[in-house]
PDB file of N, CA and C in Angstrom:
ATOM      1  N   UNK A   1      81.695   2.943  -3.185  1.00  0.00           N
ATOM      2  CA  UNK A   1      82.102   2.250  -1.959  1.00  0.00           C
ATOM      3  C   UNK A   1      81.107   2.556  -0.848  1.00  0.00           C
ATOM      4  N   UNK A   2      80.978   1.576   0.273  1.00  0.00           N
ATOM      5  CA  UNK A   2      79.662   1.787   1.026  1.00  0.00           C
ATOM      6  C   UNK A   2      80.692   2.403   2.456  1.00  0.00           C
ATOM      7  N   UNK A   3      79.755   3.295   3.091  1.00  0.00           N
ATOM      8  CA  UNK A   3      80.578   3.755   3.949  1.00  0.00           C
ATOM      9  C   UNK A   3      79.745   2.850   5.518  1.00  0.00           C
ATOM     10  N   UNK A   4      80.787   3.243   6.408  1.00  0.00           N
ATOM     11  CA  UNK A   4      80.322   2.134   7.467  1.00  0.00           C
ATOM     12  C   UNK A   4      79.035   2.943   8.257  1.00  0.00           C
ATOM     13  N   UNK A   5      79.048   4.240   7.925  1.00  0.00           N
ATOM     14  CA  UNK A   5      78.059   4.826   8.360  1.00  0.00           C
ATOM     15  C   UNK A   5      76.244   4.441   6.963  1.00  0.00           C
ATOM     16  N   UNK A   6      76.993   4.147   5.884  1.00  0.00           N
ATOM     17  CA  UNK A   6      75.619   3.551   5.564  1.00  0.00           C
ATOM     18  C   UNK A   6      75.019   2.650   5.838  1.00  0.00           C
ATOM     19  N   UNK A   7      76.044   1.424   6.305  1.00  0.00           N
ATOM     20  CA  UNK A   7      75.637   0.107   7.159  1.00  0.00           C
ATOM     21  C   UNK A   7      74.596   0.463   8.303  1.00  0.00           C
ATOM     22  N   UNK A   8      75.526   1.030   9.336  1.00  0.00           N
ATOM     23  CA  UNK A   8      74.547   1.454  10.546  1.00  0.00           C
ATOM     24  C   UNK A   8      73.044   2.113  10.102  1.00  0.00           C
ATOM     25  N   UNK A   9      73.148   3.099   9.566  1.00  0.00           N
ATOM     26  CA  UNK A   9      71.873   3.807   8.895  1.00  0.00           C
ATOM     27  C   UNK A   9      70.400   2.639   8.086  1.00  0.00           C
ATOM     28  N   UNK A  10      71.105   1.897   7.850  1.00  0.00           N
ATOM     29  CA  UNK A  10      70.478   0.770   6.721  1.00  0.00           C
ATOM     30  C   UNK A  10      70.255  -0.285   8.047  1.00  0.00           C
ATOM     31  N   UNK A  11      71.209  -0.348   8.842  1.00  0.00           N
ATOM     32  CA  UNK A  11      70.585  -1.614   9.923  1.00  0.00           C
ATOM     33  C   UNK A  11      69.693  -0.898  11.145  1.00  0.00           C
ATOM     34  N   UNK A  12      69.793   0.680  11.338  1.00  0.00           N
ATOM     35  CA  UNK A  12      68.623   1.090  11.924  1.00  0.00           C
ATOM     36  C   UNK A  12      67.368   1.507  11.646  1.00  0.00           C
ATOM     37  N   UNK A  13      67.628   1.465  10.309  1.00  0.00           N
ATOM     38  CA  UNK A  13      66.193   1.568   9.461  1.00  0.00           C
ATOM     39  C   UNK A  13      65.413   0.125   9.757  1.00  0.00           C
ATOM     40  N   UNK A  14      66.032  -0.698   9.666  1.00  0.00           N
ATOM     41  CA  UNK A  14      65.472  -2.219   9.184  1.00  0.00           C
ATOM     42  C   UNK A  14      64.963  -2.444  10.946  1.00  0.00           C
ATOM     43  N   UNK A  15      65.873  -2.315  11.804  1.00  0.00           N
ATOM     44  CA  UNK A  15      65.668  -2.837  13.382  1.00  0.00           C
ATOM     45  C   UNK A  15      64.381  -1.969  13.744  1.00  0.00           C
ATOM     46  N   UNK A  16      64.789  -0.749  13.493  1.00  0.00           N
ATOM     47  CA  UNK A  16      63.778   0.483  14.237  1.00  0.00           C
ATOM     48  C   UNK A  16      62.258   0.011  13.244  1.00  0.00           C
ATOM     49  N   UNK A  17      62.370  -0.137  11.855  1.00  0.00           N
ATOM     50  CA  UNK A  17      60.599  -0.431  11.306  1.00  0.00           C
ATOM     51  C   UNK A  17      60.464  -2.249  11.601  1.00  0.00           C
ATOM     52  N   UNK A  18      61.075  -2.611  11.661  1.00  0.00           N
ATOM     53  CA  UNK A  18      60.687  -4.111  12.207  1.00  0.00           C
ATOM     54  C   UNK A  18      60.343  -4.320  13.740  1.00  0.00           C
ATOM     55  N   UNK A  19      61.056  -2.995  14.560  1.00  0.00           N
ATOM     56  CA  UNK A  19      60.371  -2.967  16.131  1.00  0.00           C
ATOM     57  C   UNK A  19      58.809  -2.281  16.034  1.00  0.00           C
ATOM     58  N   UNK A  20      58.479  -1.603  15.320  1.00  0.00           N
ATOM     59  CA  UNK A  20      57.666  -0.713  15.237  1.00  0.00           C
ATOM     60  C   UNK A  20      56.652  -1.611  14.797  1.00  0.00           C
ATOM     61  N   UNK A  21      56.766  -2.367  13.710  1.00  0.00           N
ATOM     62  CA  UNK A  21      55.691  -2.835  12.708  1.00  0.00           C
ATOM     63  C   UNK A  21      54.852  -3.947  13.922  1.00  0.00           C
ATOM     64  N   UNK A  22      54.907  -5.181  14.920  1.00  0.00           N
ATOM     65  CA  UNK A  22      54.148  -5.366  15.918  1.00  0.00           C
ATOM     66  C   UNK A  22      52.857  -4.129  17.089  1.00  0.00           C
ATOM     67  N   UNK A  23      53.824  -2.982  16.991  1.00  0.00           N
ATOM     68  CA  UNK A  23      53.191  -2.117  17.712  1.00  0.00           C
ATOM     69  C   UNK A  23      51.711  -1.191  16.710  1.00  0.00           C
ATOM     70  N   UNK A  24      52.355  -1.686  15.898  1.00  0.00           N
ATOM     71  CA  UNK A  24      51.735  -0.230  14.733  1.00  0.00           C
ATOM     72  C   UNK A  24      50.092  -1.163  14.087  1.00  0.00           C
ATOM     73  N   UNK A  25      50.713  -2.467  14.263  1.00  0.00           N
ATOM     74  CA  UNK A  25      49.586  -3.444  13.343  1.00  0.00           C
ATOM     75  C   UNK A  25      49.711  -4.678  13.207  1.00  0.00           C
ATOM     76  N   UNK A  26      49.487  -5.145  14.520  1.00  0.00           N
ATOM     77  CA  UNK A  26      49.747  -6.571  14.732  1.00  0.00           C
ATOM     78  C   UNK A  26      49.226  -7.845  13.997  1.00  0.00           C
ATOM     79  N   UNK A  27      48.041  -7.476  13.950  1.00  0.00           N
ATOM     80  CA  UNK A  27      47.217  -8.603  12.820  1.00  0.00           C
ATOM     81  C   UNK A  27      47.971  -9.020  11.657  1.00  0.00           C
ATOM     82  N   UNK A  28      48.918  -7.829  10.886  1.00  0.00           N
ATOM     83  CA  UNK A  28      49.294  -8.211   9.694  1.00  0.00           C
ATOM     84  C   UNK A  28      51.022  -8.697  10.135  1.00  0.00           C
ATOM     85  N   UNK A  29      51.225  -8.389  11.397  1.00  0.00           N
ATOM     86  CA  UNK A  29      52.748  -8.931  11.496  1.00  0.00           C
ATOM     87  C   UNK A  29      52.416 -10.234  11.761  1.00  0.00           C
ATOM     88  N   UNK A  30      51.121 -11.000  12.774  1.00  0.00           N
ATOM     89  CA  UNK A  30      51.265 -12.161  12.796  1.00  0.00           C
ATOM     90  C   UNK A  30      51.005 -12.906  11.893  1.00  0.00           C
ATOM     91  N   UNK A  31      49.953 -12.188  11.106  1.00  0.00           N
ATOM     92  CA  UNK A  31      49.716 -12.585   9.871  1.00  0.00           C
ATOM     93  C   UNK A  31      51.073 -12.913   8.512  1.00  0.00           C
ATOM     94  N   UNK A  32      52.115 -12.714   8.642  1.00  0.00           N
ATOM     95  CA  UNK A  32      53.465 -12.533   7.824  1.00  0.00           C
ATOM     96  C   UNK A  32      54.266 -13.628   8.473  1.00  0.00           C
ATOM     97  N   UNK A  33      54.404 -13.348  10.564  1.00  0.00           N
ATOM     98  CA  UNK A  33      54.976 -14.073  10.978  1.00  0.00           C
ATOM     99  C   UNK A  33      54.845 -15.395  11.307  1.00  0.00           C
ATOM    100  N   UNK A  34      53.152 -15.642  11.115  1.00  0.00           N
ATOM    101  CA  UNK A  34      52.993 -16.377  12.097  1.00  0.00           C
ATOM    102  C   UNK A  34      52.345 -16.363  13.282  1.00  0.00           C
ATOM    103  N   UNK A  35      51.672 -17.297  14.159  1.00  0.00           N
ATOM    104  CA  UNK A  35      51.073 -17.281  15.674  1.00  0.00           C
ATOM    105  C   UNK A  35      52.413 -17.123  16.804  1.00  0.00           C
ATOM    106  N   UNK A  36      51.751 -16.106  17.636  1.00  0.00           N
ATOM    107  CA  UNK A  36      53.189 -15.830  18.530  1.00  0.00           C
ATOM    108  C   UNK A  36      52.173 -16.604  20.190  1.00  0.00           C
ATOM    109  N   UNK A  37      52.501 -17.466  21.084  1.00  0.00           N
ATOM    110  CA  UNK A  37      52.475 -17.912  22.076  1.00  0.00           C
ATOM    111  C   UNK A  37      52.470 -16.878  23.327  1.00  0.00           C
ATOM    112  N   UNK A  38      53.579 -16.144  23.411  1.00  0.00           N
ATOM    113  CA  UNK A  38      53.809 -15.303  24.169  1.00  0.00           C
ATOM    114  C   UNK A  38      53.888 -13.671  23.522  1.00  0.00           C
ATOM    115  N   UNK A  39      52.481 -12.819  23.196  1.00  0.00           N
ATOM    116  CA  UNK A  39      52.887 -11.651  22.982  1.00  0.00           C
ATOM    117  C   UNK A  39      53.521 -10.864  23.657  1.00  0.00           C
ATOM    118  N   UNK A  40      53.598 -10.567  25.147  1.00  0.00           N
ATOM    119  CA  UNK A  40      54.824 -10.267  25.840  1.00  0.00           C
ATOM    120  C   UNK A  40      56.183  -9.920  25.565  1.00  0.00           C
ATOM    121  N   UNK A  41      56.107 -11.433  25.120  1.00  0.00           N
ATOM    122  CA  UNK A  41      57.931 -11.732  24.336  1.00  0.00           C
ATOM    123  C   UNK A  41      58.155 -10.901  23.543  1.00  0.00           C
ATOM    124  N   UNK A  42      57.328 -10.797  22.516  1.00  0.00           N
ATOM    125  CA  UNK A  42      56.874 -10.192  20.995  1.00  0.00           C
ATOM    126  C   UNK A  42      57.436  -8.623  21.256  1.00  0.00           C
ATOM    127  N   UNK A  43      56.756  -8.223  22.192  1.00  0.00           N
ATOM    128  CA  UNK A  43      56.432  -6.690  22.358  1.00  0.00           C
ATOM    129  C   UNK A  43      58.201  -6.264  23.012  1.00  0.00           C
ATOM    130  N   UNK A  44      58.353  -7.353  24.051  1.00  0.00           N
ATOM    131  CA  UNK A  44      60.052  -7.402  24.732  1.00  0.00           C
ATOM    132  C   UNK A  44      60.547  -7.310  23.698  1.00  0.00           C
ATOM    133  N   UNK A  45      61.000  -8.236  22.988  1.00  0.00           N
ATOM    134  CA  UNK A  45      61.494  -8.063  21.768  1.00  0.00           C
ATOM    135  C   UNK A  45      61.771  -7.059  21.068  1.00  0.00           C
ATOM    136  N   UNK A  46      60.764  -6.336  20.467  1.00  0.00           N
ATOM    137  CA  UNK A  46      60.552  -5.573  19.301  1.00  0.00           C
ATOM    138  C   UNK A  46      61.005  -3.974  20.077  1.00  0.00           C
ATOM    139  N   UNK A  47      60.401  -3.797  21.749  1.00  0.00           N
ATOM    140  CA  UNK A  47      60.923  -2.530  22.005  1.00  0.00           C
ATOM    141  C   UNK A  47      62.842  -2.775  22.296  1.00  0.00           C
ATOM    142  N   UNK A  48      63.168  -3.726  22.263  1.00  0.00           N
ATOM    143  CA  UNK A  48      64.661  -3.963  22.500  1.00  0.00           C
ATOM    144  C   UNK A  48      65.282  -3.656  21.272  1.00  0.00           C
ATOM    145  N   UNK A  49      64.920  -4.191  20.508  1.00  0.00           N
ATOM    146  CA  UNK A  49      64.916  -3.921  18.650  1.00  0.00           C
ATOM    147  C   UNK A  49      65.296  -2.406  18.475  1.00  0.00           C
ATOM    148  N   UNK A  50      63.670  -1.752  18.786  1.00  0.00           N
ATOM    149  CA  UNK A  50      63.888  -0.290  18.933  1.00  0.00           C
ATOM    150  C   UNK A  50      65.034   0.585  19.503  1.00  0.00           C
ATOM    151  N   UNK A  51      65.093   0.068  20.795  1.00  0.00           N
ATOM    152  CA  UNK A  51      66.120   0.533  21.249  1.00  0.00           C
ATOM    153  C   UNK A  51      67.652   0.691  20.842  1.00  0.00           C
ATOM    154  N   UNK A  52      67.652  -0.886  20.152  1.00  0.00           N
ATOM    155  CA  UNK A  52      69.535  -0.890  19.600  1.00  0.00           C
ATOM    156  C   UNK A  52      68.950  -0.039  18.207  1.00  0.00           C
ATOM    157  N   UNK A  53      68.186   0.108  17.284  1.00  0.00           N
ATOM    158  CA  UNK A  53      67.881   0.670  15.882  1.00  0.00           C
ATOM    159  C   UNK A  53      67.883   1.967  16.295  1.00  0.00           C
ATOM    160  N   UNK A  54      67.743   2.687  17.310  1.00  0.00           N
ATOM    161  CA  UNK A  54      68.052   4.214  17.749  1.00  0.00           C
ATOM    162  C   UNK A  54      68.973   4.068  18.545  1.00  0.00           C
ATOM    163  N   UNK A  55      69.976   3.385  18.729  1.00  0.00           N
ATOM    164  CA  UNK A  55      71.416   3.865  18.824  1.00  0.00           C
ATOM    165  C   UNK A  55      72.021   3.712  17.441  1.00  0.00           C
ATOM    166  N   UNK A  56      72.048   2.514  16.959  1.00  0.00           N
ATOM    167  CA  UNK A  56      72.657   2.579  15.596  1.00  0.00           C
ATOM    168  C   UNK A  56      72.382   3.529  14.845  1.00  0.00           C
ATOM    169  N   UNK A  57      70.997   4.300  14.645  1.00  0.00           N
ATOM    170  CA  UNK A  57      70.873   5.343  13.978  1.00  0.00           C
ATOM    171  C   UNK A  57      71.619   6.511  14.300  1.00  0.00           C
ATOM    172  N   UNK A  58      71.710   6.650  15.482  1.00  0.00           N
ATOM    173  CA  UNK A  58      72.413   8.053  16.163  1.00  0.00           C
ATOM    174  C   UNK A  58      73.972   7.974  15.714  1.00  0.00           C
ATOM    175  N   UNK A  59      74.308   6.666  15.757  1.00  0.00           N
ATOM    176  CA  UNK A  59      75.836   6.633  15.492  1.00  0.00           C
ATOM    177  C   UNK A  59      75.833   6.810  14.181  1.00  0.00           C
ATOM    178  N   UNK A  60      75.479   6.608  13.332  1.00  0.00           N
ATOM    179  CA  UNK A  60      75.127   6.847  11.698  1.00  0.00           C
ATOM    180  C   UNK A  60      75.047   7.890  11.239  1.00  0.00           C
ATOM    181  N   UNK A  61      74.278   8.947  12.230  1.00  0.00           N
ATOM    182  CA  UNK A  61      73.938  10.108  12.063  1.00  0.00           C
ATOM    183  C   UNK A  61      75.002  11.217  12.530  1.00  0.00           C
ATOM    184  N   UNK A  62      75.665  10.857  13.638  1.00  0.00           N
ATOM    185  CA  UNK A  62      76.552  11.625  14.315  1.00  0.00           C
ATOM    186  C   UNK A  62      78.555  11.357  13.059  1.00  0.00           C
ATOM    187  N   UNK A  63      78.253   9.840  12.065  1.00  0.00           N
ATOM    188  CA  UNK A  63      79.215   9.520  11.441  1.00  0.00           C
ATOM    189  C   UNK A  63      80.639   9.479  12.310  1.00  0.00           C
ATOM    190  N   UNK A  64      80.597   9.028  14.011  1.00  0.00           N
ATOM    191  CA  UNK A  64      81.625   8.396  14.862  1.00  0.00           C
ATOM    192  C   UNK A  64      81.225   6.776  15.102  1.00  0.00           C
ATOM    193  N   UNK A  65      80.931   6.015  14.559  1.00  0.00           N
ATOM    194  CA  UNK A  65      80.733   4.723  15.139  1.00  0.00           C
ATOM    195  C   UNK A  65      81.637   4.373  16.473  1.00  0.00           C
ATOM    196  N   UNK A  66      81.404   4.013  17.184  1.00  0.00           N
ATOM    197  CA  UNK A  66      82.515   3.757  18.543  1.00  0.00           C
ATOM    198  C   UNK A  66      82.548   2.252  18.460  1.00  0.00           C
ATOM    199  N   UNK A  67      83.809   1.855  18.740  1.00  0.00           N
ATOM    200  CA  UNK A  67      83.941   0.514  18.696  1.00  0.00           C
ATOM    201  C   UNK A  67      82.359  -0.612  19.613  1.00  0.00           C
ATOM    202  N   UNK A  68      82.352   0.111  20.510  1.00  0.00           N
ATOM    203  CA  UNK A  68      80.918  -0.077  20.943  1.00  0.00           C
ATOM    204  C   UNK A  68      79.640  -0.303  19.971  1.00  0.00           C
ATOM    205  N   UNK A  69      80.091   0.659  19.249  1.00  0.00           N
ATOM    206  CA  UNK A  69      78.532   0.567  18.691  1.00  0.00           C
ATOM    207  C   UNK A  69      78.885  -0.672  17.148  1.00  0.00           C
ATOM    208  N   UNK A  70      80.140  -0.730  17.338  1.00  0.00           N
ATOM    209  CA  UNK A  70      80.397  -1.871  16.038  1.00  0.00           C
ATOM    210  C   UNK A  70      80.016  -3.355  16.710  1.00  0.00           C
ATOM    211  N   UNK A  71      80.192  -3.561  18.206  1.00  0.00           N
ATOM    212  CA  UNK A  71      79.846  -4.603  18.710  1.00  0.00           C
ATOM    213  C   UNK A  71      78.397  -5.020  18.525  1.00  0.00           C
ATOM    214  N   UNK A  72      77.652  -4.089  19.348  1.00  0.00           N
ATOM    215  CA  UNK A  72      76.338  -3.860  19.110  1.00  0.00           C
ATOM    216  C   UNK A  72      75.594  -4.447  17.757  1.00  0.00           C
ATOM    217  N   UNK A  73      76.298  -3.603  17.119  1.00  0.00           N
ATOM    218  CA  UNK A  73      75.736  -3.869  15.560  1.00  0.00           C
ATOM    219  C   UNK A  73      75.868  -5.226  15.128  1.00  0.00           C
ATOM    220  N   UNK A  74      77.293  -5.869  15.382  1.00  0.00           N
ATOM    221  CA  UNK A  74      77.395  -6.671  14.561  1.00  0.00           C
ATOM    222  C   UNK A  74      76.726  -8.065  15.883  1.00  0.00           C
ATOM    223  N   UNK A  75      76.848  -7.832  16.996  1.00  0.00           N
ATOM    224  CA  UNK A  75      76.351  -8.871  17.773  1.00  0.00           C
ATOM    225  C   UNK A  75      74.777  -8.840  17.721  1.00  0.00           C
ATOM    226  N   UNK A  76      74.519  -7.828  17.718  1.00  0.00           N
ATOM    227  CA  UNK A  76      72.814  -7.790  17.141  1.00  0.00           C
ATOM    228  C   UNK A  76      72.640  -9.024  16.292  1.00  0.00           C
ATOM    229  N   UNK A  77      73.498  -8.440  14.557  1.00  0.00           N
ATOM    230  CA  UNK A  77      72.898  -9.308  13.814  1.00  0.00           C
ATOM    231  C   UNK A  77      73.394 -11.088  13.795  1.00  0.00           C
ATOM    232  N   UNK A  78      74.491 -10.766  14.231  1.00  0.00           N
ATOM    233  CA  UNK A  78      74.527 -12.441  14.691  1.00  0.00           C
ATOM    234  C   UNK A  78      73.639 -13.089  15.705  1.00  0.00           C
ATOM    235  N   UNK A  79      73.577 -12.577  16.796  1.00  0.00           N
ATOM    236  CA  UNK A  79      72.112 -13.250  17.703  1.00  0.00           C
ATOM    237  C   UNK A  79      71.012 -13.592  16.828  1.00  0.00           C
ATOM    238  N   UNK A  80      70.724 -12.272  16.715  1.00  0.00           N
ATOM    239  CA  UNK A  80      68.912 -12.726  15.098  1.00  0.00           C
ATOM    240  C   UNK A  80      69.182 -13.483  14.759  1.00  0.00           C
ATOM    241  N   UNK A  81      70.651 -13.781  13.798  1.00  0.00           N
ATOM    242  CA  UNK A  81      70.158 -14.459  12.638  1.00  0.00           C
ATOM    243  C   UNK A  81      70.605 -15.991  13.041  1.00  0.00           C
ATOM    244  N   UNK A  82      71.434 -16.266  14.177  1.00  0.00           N
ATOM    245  CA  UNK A  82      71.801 -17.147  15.003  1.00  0.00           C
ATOM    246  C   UNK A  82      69.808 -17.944  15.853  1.00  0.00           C
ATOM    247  N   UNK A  83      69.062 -16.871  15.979  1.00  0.00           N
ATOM    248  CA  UNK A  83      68.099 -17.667  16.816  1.00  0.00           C
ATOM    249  C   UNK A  83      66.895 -17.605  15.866  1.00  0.00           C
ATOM    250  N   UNK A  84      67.307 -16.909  14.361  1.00  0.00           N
ATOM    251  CA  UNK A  84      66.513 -17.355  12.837  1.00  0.00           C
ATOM    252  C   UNK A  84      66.714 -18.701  12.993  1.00  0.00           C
ATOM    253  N   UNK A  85      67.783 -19.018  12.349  1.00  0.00           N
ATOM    254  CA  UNK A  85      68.050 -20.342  11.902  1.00  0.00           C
ATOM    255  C   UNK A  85      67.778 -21.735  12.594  1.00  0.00           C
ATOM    256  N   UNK A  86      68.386 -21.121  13.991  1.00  0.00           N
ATOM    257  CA  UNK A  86      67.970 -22.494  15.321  1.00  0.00           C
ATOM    258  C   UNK A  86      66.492 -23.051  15.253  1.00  0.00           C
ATOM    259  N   UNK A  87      65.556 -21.949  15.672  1.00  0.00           N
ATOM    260  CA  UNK A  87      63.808 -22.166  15.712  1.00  0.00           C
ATOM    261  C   UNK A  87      63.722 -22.528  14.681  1.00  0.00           C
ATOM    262  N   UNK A  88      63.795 -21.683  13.184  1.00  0.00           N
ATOM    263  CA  UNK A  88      63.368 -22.293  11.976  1.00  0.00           C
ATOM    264  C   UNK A  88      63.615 -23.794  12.101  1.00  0.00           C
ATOM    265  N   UNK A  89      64.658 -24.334  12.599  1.00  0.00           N
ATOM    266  CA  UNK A  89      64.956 -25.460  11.728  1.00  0.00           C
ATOM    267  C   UNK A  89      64.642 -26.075  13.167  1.00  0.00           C
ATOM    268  N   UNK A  90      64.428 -25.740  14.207  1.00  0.00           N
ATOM    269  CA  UNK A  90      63.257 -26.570  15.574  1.00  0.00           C
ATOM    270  C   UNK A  90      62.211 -26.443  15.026  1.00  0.00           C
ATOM    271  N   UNK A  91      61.783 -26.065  13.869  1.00  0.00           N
ATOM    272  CA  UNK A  91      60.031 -25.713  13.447  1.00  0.00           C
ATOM    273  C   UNK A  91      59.033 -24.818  14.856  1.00  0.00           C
ATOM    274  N   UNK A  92      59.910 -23.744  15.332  1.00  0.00           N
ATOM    275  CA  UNK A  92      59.426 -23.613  16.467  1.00  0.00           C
ATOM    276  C   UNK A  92      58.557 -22.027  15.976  1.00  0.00           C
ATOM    277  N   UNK A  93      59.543 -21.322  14.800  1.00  0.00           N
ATOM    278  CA  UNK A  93      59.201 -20.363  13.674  1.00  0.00           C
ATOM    279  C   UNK A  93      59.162 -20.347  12.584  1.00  0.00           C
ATOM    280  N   UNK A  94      58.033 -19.529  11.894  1.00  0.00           N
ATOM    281  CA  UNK A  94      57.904 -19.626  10.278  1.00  0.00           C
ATOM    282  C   UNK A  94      59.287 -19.707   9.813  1.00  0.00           C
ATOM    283  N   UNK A  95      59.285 -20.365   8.631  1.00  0.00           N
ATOM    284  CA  UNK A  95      60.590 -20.079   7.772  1.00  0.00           C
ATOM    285  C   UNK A  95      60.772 -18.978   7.193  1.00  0.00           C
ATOM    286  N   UNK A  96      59.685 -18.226   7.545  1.00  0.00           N
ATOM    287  CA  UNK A  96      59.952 -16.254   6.747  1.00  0.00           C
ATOM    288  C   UNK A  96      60.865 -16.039   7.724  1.00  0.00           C
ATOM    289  N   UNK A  97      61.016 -16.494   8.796  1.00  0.00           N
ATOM    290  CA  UNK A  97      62.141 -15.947   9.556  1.00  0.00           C
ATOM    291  C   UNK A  97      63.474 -16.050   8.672  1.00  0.00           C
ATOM    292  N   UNK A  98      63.728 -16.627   7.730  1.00  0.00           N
ATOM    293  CA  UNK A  98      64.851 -17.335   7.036  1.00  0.00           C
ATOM    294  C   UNK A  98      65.078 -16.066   6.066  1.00  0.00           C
ATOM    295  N   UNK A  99      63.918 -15.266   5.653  1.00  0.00           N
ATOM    296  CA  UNK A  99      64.611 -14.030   5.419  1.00  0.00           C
ATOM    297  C   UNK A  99      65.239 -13.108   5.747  1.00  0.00           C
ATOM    298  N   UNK A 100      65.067 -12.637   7.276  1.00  0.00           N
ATOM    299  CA  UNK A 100      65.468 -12.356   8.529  1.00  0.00           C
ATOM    300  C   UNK A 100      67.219 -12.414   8.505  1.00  0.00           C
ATOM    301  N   UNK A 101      67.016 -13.630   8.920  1.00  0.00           N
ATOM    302  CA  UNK A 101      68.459 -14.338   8.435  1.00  0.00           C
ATOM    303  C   UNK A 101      68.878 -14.170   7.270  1.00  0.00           C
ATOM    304  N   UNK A 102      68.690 -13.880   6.852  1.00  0.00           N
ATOM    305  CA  UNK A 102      69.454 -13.360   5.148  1.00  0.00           C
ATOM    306  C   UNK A 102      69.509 -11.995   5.456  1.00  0.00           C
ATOM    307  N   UNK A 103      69.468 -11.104   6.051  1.00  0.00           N
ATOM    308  CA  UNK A 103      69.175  -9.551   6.059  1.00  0.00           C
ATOM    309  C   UNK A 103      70.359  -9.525   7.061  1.00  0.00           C
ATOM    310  N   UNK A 104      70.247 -10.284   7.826  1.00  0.00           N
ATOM    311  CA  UNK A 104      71.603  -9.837   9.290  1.00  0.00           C
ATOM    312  C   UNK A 104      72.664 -10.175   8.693  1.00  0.00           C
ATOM    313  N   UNK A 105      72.722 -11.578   7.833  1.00  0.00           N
ATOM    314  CA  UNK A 105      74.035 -11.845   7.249  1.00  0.00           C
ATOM    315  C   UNK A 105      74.319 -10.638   6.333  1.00  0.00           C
ATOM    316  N   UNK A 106      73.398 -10.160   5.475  1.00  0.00           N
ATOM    317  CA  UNK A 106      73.811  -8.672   4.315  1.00  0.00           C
ATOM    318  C   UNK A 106      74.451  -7.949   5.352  1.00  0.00           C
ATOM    319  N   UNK A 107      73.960  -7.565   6.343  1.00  0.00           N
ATOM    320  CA  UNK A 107      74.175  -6.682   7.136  1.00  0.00           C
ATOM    321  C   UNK A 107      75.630  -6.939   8.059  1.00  0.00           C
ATOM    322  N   UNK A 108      75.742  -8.455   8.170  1.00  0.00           N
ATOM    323  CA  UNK A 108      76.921  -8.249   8.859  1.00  0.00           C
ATOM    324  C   UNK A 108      78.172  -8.040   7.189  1.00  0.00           C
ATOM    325  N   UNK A 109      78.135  -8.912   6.242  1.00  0.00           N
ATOM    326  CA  UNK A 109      78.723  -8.857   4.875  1.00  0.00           C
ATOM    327  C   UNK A 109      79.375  -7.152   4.533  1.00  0.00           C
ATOM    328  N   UNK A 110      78.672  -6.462   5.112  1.00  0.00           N
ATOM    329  CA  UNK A 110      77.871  -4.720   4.701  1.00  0.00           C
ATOM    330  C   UNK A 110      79.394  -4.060   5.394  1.00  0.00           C
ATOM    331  N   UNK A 111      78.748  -4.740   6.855  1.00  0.00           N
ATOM    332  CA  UNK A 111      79.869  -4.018   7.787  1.00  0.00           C
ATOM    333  C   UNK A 111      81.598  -4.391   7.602  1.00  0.00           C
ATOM    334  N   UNK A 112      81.598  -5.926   7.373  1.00  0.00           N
ATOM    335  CA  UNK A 112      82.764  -6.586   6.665  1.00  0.00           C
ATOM    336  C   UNK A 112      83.582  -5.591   5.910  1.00  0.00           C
ATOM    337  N   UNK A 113      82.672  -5.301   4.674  1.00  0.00           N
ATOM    338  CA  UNK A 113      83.193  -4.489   4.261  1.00  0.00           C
ATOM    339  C   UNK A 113      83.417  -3.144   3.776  1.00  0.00           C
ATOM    340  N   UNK A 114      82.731  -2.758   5.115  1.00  0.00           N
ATOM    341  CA  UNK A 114      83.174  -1.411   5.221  1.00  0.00           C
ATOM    342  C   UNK A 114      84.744  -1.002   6.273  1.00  0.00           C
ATOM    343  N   UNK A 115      85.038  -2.514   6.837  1.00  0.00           N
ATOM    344  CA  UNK A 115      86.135  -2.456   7.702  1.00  0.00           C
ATOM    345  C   UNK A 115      87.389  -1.937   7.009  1.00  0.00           C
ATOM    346  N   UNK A 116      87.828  -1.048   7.515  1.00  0.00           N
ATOM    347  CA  UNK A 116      89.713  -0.412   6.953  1.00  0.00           C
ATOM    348  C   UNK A 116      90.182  -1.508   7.043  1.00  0.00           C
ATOM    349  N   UNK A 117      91.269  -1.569   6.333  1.00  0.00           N
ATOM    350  CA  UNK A 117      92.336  -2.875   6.091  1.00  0.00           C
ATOM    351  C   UNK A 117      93.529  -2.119   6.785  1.00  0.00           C
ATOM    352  N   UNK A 118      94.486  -2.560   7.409  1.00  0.00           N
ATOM    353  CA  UNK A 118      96.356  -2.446   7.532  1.00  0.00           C
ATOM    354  C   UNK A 118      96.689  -2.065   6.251  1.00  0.00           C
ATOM    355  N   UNK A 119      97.157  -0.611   6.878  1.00  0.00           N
ATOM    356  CA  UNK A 119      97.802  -0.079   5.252  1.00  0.00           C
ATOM    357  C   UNK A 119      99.547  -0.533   5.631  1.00  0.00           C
TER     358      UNK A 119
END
């Protein structure tokens, strides 16, 4: 059984090296992603990324998730994978974004069911 603390752990791994990977070696992220218009955005982005992927980690680590940090988590991955799908299909982003979107949905699926039921 997956515990809800492996969710968080597994979605701050993924947020925290996907914020990182623009900073660390950009050539090969645009190169994966695509031409970015506004690197700015890119960099906004990715340190915001960082930021929620080291709270989620801490809550993972500490094994108290606070209803807070379940929001977080799960509104994270609905935004992504909510502004995956929109651009992709505006052709405004690669369709690798569409993997993206497949990772937030695991991830929200993850948390689903790690939720307690009414005993």
């Amino acid at each position: 059984m997956i515990a809800p603390r492996d969710v968080l752990a597994a979605q701050s791994a993924y947020y925290t090296l996907t914020a990182l990977w623009p900073f660390a070696h950009l050539p090969s992220f645009l190169r994966v992603t695509g031409p970015k218009r506004e690197l700015w955005l890119l960099k906004t982005v990715s340190a915001l990324l960082g930021v929620i992927g080291t709270a989620l980690g801490i809550a993972a680590w500490r094994d108290r998730p606070a209803p807070e940090t379940d929001a977080l988590a799960a509104g994270s991955a609905v935004s992504l994978a909510a502004i995956d799908l929109i651009y992709v299909a505006r052709r405004r982003i690669s369709p690798v974004y569409l993997v993206d979107a497949a990772i937030q949905a695991a991830l929200l699926a993850g948390a689903a069911a790690t939720r307690r039921r009414p005993e």
